[in-house]
PDB file of N, CA and C in Angstrom:
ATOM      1  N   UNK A   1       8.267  23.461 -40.778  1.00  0.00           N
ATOM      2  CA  UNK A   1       9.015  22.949 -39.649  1.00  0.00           C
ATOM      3  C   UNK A   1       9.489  21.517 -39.961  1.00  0.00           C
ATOM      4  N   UNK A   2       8.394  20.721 -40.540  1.00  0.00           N
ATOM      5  CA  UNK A   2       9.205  19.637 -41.264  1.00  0.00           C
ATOM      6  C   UNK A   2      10.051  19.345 -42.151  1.00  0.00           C
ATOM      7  N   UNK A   3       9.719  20.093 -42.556  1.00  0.00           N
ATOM      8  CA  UNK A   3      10.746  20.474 -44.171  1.00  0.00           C
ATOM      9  C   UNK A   3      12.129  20.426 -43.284  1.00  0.00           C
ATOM     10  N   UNK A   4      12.534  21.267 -42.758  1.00  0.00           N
ATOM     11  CA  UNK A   4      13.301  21.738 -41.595  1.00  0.00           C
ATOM     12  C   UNK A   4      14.301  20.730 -41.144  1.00  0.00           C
ATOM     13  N   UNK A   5      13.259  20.179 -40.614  1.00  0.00           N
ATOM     14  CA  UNK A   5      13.961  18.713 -39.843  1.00  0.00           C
ATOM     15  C   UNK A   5      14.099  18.057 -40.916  1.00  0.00           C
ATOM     16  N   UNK A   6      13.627  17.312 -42.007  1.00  0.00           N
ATOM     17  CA  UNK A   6      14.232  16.659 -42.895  1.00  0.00           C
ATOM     18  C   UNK A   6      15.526  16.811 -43.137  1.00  0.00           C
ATOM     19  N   UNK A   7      15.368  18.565 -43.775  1.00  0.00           N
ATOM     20  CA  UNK A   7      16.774  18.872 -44.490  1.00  0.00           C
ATOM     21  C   UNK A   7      17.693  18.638 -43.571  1.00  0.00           C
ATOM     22  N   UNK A   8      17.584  18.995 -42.244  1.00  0.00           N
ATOM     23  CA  UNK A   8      18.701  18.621 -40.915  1.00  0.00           C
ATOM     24  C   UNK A   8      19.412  17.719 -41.357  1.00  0.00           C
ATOM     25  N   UNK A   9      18.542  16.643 -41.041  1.00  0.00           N
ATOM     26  CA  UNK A   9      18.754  15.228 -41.223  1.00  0.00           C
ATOM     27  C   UNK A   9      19.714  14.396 -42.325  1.00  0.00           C
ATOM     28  N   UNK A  10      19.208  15.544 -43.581  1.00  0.00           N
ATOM     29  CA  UNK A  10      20.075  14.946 -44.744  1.00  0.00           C
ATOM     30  C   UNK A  10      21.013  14.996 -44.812  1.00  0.00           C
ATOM     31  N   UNK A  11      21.133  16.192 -44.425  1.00  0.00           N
ATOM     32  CA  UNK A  11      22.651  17.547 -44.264  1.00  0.00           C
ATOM     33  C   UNK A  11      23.691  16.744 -42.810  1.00  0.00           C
ATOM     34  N   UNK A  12      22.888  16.051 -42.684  1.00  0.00           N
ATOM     35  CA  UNK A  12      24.242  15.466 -41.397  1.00  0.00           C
ATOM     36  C   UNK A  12      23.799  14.023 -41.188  1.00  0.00           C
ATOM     37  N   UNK A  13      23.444  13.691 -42.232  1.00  0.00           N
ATOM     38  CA  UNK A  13      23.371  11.863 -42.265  1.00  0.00           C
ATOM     39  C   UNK A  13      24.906  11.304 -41.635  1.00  0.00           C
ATOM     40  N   UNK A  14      25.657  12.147 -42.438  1.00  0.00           N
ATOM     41  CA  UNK A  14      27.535  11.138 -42.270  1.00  0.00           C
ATOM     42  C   UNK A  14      28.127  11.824 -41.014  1.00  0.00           C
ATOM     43  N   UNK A  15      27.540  12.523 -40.011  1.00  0.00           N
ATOM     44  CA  UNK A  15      28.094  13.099 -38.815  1.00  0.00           C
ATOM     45  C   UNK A  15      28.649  12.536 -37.966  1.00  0.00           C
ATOM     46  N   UNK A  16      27.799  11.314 -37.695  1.00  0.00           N
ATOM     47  CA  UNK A  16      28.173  10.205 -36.412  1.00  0.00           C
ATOM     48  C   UNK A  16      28.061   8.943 -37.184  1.00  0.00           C
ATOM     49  N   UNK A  17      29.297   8.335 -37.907  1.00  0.00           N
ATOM     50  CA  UNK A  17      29.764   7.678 -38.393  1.00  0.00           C
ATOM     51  C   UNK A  17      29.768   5.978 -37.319  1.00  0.00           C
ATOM     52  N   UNK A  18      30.249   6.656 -36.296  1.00  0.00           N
ATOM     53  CA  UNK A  18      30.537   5.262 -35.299  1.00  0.00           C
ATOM     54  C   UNK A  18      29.276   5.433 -33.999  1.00  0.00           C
ATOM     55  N   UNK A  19      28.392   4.545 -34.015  1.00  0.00           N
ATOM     56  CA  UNK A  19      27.253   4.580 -33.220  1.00  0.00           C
ATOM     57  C   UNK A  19      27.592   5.193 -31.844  1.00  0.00           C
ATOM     58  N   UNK A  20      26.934   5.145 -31.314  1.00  0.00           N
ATOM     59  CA  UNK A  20      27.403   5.320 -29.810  1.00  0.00           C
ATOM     60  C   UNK A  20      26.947   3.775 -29.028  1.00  0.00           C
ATOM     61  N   UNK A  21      27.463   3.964 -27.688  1.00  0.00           N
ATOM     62  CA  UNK A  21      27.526   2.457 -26.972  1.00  0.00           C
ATOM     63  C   UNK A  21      26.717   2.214 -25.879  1.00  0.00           C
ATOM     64  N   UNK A  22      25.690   3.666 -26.068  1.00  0.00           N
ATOM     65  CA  UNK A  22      25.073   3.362 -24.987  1.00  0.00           C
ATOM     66  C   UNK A  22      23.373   2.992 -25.401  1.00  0.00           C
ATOM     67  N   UNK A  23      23.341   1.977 -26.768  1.00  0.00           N
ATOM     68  CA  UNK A  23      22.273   1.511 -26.985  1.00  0.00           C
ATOM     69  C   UNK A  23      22.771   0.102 -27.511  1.00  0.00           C
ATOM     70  N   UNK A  24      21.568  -0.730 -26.692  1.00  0.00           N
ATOM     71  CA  UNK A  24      22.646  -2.391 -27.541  1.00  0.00           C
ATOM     72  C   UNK A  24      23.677  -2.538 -26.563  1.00  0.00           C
ATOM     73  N   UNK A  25      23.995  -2.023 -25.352  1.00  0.00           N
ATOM     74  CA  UNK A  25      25.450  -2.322 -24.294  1.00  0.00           C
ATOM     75  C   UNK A  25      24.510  -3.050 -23.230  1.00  0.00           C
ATOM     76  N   UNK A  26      24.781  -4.692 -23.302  1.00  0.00           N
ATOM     77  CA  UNK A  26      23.998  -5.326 -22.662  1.00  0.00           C
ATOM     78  C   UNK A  26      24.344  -5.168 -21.254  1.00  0.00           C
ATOM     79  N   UNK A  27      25.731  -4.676 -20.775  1.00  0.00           N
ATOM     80  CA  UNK A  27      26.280  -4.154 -19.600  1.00  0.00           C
ATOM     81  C   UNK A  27      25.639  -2.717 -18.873  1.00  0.00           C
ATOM     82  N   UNK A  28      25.233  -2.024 -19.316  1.00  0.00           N
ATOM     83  CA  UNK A  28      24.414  -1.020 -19.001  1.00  0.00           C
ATOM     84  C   UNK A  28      23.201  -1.375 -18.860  1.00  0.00           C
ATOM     85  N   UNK A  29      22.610  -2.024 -19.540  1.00  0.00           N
ATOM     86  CA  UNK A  29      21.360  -2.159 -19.738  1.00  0.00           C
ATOM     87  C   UNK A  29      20.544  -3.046 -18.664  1.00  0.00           C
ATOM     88  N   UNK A  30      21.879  -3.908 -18.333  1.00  0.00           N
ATOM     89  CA  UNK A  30      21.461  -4.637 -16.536  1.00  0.00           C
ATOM     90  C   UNK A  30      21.682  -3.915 -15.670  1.00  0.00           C
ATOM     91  N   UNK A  31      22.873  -2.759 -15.623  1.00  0.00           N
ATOM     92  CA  UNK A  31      23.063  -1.989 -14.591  1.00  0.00           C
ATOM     93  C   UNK A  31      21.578  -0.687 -14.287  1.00  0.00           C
ATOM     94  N   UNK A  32      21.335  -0.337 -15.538  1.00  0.00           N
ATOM     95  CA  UNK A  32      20.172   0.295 -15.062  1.00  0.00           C
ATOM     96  C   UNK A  32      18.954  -0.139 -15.199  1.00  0.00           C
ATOM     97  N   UNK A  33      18.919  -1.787 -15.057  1.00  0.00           N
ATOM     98  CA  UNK A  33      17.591  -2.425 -14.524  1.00  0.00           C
ATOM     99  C   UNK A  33      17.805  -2.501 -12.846  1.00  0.00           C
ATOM    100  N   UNK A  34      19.218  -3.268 -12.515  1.00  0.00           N
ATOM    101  CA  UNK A  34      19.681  -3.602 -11.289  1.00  0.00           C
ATOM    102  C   UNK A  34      19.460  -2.772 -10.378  1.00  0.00           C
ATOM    103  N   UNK A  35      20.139  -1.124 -10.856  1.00  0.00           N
ATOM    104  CA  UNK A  35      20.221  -0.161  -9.677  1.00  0.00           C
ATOM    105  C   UNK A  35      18.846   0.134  -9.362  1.00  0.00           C
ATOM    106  N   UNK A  36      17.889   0.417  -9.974  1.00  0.00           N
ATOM    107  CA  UNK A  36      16.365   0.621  -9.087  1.00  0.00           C
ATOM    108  C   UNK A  36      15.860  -0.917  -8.688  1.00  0.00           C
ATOM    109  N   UNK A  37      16.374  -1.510  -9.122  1.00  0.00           N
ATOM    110  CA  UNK A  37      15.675  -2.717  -8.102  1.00  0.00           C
ATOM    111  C   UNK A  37      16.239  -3.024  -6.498  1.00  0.00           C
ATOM    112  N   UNK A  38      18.111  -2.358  -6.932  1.00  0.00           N
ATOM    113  CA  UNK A  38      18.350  -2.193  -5.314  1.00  0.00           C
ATOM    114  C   UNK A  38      17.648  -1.501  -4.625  1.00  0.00           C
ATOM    115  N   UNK A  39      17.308  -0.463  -5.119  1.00  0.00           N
ATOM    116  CA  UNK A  39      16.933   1.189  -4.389  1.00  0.00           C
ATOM    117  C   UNK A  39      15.672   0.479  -3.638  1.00  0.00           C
ATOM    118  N   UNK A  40      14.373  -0.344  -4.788  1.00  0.00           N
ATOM    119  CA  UNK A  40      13.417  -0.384  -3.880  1.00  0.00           C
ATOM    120  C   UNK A  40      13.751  -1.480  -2.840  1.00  0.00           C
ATOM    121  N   UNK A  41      14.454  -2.522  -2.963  1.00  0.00           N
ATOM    122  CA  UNK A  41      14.849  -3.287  -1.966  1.00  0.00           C
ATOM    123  C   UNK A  41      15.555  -2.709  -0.765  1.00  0.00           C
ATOM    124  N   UNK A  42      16.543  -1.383  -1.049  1.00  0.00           N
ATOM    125  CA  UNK A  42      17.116  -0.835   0.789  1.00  0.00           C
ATOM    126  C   UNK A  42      15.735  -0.254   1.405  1.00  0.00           C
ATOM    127  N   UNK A  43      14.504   0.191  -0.267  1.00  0.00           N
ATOM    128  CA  UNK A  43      13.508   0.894   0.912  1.00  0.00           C
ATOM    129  C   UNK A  43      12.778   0.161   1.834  1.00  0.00           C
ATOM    130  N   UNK A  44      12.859  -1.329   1.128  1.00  0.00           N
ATOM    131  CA  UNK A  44      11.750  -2.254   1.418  1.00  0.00           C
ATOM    132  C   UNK A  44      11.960  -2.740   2.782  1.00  0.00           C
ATOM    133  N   UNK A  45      13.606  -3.003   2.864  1.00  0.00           N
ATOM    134  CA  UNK A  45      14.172  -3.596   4.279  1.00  0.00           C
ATOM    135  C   UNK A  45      13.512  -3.342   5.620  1.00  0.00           C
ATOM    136  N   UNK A  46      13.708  -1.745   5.924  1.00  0.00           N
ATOM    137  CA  UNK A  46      12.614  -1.390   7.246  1.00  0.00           C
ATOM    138  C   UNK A  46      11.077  -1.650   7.747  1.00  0.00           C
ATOM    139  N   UNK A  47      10.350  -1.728   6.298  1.00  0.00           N
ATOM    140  CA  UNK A  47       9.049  -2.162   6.732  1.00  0.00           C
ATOM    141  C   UNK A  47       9.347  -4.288   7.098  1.00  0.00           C
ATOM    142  N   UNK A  48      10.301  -4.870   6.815  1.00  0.00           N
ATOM    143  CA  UNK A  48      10.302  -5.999   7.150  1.00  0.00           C
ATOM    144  C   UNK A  48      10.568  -6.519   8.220  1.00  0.00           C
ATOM    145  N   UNK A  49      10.984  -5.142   9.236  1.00  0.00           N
ATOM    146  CA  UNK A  49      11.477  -5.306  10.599  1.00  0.00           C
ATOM    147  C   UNK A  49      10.139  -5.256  11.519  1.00  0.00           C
ATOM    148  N   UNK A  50       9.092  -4.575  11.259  1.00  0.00           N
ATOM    149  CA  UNK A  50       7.539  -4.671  11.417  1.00  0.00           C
ATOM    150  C   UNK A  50       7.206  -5.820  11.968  1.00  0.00           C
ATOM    151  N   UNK A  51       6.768  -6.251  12.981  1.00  0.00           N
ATOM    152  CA  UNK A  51       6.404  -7.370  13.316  1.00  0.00           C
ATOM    153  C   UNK A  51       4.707  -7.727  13.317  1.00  0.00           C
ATOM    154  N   UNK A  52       4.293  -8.361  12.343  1.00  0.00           N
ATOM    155  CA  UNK A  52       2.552  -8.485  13.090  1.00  0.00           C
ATOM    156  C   UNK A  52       2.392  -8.942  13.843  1.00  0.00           C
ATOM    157  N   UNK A  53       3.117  -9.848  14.592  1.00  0.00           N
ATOM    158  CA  UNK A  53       2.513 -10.215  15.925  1.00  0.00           C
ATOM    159  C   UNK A  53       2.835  -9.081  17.070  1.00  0.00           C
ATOM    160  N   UNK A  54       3.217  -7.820  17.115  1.00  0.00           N
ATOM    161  CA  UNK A  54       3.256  -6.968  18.023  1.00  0.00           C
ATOM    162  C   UNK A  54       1.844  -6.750  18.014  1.00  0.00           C
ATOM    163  N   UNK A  55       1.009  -6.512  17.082  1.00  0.00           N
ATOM    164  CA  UNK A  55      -0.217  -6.046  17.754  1.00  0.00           C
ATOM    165  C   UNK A  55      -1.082  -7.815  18.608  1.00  0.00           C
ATOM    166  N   UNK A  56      -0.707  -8.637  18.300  1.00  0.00           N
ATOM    167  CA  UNK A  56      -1.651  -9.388  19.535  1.00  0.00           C
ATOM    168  C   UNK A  56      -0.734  -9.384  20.896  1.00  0.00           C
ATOM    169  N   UNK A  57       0.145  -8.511  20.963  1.00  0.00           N
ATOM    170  CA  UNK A  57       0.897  -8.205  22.029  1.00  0.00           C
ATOM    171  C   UNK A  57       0.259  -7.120  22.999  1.00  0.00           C
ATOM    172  N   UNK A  58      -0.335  -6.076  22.279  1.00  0.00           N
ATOM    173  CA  UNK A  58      -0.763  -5.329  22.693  1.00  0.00           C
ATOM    174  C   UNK A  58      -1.892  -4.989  23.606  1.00  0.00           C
ATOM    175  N   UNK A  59      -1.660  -4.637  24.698  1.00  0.00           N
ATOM    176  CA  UNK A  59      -2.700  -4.224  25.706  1.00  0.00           C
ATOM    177  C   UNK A  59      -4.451  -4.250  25.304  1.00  0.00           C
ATOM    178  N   UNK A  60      -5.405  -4.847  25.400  1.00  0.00           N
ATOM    179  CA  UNK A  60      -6.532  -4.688  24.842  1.00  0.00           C
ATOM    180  C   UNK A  60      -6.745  -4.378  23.625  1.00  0.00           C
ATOM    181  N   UNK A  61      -6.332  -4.643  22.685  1.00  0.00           N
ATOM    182  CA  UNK A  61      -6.265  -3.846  21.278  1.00  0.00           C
ATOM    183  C   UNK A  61      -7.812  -4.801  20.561  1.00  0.00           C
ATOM    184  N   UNK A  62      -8.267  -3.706  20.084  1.00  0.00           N
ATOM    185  CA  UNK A  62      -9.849  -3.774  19.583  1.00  0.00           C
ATOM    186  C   UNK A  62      -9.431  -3.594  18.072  1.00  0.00           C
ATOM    187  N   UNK A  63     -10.706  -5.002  17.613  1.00  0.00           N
ATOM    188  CA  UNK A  63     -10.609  -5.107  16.176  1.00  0.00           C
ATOM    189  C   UNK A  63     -11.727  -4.128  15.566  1.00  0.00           C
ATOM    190  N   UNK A  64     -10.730  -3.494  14.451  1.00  0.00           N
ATOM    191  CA  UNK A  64     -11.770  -2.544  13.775  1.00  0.00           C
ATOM    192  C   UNK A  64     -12.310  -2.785  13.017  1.00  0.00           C
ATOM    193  N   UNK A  65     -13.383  -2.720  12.281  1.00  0.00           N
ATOM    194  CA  UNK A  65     -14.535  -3.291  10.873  1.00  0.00           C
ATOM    195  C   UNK A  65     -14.771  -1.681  10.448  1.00  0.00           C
ATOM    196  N   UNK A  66     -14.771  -1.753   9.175  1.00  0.00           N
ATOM    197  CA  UNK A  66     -15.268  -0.493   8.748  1.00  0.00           C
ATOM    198  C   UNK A  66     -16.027  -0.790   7.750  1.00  0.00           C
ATOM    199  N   UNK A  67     -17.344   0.097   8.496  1.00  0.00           N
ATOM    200  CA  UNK A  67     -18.282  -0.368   7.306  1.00  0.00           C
ATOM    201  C   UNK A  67     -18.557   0.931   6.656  1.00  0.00           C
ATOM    202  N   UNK A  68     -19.772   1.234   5.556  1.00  0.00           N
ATOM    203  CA  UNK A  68     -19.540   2.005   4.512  1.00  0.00           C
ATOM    204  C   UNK A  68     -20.038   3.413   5.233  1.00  0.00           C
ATOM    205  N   UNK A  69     -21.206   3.411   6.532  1.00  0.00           N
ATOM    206  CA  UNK A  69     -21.053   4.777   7.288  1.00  0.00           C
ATOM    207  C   UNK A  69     -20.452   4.796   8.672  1.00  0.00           C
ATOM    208  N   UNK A  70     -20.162   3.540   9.101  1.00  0.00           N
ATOM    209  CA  UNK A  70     -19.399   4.048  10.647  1.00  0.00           C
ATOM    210  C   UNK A  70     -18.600   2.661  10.705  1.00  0.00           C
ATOM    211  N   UNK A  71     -17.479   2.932  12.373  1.00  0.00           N
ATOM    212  CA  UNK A  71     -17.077   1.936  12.503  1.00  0.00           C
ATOM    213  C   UNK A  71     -17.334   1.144  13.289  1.00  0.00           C
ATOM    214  N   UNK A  72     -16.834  -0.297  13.682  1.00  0.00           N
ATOM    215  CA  UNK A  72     -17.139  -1.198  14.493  1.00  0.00           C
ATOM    216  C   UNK A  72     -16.021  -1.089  15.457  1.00  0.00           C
ATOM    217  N   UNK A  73     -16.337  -1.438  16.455  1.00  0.00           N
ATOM    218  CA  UNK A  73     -14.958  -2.131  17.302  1.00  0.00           C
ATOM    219  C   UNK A  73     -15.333  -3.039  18.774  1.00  0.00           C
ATOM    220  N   UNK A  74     -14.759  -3.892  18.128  1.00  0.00           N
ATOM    221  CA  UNK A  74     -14.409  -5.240  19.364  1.00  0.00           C
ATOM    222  C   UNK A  74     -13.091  -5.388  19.843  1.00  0.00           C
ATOM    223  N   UNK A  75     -13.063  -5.498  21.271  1.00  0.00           N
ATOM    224  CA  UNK A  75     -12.261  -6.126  22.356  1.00  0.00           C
ATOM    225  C   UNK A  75     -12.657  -7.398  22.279  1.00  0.00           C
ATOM    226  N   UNK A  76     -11.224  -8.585  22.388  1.00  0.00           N
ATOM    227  CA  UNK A  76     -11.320  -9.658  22.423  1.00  0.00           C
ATOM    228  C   UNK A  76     -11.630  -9.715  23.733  1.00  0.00           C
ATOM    229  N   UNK A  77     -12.240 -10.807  23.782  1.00  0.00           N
ATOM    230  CA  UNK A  77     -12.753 -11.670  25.713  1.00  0.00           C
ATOM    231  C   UNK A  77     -11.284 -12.215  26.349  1.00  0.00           C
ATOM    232  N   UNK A  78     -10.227 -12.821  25.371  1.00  0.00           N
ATOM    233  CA  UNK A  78      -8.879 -13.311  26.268  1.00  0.00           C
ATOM    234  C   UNK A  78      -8.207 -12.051  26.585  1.00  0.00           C
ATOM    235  N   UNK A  79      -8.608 -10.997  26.333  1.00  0.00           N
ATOM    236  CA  UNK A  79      -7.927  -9.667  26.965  1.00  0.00           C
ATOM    237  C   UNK A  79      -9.136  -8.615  27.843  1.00  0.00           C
ATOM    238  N   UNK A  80      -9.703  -9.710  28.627  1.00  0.00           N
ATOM    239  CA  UNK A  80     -10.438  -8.688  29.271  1.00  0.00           C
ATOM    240  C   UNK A  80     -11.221  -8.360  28.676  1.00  0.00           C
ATOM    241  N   UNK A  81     -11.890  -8.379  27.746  1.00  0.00           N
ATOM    242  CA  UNK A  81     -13.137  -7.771  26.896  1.00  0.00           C
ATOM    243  C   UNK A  81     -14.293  -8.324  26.654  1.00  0.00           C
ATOM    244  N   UNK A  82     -14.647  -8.489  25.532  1.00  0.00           N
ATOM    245  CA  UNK A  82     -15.806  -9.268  25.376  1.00  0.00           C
ATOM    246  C   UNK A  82     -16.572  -8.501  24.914  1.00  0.00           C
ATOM    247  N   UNK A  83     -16.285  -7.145  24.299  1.00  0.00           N
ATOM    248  CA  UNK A  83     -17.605  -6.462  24.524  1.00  0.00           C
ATOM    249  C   UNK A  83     -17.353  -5.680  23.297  1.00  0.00           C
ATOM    250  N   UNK A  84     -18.424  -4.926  22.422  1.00  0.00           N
ATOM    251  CA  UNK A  84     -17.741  -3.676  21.293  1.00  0.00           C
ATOM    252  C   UNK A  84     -18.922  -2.630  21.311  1.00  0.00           C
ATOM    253  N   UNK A  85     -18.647  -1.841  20.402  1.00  0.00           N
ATOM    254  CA  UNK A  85     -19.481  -0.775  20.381  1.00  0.00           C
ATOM    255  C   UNK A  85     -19.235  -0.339  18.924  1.00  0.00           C
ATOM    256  N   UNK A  86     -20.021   0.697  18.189  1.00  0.00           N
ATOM    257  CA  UNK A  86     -20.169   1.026  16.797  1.00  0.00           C
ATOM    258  C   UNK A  86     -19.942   2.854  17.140  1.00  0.00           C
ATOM    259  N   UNK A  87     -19.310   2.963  15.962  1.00  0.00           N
ATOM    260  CA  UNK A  87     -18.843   4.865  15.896  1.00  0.00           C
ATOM    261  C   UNK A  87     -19.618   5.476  14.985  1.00  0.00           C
ATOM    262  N   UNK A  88     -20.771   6.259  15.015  1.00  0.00           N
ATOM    263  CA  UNK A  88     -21.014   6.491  14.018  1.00  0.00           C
ATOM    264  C   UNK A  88     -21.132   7.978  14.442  1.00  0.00           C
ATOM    265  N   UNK A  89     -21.041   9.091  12.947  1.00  0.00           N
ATOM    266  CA  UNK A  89     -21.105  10.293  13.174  1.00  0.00           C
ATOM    267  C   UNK A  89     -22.329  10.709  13.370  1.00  0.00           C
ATOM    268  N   UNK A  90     -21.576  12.233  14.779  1.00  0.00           N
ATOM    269  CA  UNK A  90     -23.099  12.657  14.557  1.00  0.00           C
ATOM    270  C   UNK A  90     -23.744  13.748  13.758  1.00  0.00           C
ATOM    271  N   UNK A  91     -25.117  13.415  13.963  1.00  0.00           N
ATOM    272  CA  UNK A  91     -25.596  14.577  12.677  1.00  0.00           C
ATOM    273  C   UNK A  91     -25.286  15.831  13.447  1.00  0.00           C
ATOM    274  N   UNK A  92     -25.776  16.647  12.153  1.00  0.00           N
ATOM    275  CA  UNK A  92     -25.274  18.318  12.407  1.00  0.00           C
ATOM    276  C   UNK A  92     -25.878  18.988  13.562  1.00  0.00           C
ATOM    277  N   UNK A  93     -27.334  18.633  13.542  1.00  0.00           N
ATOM    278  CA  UNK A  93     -28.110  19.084  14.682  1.00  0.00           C
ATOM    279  C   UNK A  93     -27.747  18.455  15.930  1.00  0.00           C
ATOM    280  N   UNK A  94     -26.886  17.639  16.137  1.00  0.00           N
ATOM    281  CA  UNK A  94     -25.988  17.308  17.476  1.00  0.00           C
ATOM    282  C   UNK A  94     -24.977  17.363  18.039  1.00  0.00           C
ATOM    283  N   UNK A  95     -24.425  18.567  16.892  1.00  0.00           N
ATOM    284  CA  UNK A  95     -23.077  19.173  17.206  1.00  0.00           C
ATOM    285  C   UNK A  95     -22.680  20.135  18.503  1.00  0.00           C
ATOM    286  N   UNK A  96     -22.438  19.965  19.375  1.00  0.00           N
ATOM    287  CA  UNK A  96     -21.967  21.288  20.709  1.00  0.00           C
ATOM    288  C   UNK A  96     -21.148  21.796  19.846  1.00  0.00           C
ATOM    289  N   UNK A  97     -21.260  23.104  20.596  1.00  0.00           N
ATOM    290  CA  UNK A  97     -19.352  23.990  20.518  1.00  0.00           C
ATOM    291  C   UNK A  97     -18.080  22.972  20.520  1.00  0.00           C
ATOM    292  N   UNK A  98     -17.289  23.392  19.084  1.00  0.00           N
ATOM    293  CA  UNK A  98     -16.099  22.874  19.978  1.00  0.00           C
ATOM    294  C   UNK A  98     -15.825  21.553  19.194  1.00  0.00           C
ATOM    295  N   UNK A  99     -17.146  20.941  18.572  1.00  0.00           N
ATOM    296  CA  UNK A  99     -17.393  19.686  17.567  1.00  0.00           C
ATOM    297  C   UNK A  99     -17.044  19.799  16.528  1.00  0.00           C
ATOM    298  N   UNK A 100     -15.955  18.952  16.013  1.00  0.00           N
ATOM    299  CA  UNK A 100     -15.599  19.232  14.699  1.00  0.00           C
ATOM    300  C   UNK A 100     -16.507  18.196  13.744  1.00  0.00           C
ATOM    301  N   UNK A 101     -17.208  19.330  12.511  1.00  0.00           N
ATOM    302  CA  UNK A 101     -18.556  18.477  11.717  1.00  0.00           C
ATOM    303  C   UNK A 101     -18.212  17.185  11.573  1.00  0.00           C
ATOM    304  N   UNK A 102     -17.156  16.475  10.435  1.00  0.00           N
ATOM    305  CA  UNK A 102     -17.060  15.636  10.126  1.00  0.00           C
ATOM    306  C   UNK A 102     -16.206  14.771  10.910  1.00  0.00           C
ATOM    307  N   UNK A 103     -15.312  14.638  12.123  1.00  0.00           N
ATOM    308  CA  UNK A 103     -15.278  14.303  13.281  1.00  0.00           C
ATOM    309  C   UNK A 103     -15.743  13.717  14.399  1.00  0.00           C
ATOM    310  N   UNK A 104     -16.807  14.422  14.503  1.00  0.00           N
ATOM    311  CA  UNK A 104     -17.296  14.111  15.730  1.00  0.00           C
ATOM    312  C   UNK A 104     -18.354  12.663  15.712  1.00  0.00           C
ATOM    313  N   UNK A 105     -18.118  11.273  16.834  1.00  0.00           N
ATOM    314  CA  UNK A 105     -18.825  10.509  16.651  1.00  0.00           C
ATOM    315  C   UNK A 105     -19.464  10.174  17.927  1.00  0.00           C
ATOM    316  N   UNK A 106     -20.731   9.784  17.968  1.00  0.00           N
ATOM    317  CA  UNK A 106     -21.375   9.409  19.225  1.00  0.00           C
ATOM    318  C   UNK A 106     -20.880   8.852  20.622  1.00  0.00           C
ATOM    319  N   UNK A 107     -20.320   7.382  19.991  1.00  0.00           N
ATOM    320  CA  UNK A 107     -19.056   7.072  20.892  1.00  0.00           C
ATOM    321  C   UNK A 107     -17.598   7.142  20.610  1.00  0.00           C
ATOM    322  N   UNK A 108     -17.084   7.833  21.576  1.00  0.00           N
ATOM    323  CA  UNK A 108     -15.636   8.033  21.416  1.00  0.00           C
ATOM    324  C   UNK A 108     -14.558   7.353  21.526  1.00  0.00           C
ATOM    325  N   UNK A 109     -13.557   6.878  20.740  1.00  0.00           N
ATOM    326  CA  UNK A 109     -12.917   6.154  21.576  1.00  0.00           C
ATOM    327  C   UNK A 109     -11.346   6.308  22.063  1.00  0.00           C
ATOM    328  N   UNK A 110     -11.276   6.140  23.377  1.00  0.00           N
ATOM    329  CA  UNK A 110     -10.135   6.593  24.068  1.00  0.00           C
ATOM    330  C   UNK A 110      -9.125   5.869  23.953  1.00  0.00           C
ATOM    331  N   UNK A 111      -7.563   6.192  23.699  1.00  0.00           N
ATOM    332  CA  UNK A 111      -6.500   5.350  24.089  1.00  0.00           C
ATOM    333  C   UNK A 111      -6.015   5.670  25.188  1.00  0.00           C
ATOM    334  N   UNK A 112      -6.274   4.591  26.171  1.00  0.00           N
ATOM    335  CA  UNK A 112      -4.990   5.325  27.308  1.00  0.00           C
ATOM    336  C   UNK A 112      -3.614   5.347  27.026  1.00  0.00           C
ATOM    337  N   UNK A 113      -3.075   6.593  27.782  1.00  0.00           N
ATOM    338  CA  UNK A 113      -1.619   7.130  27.674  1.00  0.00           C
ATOM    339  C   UNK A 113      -1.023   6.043  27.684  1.00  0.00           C
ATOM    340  N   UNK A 114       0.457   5.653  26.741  1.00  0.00           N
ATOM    341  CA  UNK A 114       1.453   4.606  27.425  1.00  0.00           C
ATOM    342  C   UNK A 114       1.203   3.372  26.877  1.00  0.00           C
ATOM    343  N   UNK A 115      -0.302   3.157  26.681  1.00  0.00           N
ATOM    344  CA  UNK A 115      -0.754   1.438  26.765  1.00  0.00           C
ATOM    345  C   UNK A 115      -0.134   1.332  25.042  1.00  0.00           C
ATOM    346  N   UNK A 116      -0.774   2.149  23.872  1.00  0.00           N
ATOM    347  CA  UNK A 116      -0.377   1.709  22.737  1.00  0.00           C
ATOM    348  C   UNK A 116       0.763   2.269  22.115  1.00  0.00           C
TER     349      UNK A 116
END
C-alpha cells in the first residue's frame, strides 16, 4: 500500500505545477479566523441582556448553598425573612407512594405561582 502511494506520487510530481492559493493567502486566513469569532460573538450578545441584578429584584428569593449531600436555603431578613432551612433526601425507608427515590426531600420547597 505504500509502495502504492509512493509510486502515485512520483508519477504525478509535475501535475500541479502552480500551487494553489488557498495556503499562505493571508486574506483567507483572517477571514476564517474572523468568521467564527463573529458567530460566537452574535451567540454571546443575548446572554448579555441578562441582568444580575433582576434576581435582588425578586420577591423573597432564597440563597442556595449546596453542600456535598443536601441543600441549604436562606431568605434574606430585608425581604421578610430571616429564616432557612436544609433539603436533604429522604432515605428509602421513608418513601410514601407516589415518591420519587432520588427526588424526594424532607423539606420541600415551594414557589408560589407568578412570584418568580
Amino acid at each position: 500500500m505504500l509502495g502504492c502511494c509512493l509510486c502515485w506520487l512520483a508519477l504525478h510530481e509535475n501535475a500541479n505545477p502552480v500551487p494553489s492559493k488557498l495556503t499562505h493567502h493571508t486574506g483567507l486566513e483572517i477571514a476564517w479566523t474572523l468568521v467564527p469569532v463573529l458567530i460566537l460573538v452574535i451567540i454571546a450578545i443575548p446572554s448579555f441582556r441578562f441582568d444580575p441584578s433582576v434576581e435582588s429584584r425578586r420577591p423573597r428569593s432564597p440563597s442556595r448553598l449546596r453542600h456535598q449531600w443536601y441543600w441549604s436555603y436562606k431568605y434574606p431578613e430585608d425581604q421578610g425573612g430571616g429564616f432557612g432551612f436544609d433539603q436533604v433526601m429522604k432515605p428509602e425507608a421513608e418513601l410514601q407512594p407516589g415518591d420519587v427515590r432520588l427526588l424526594s426531600v424532607d423539606n420541600e420547597a415551594v414557589v408560589p405561582v407568578n412570584e418568580v
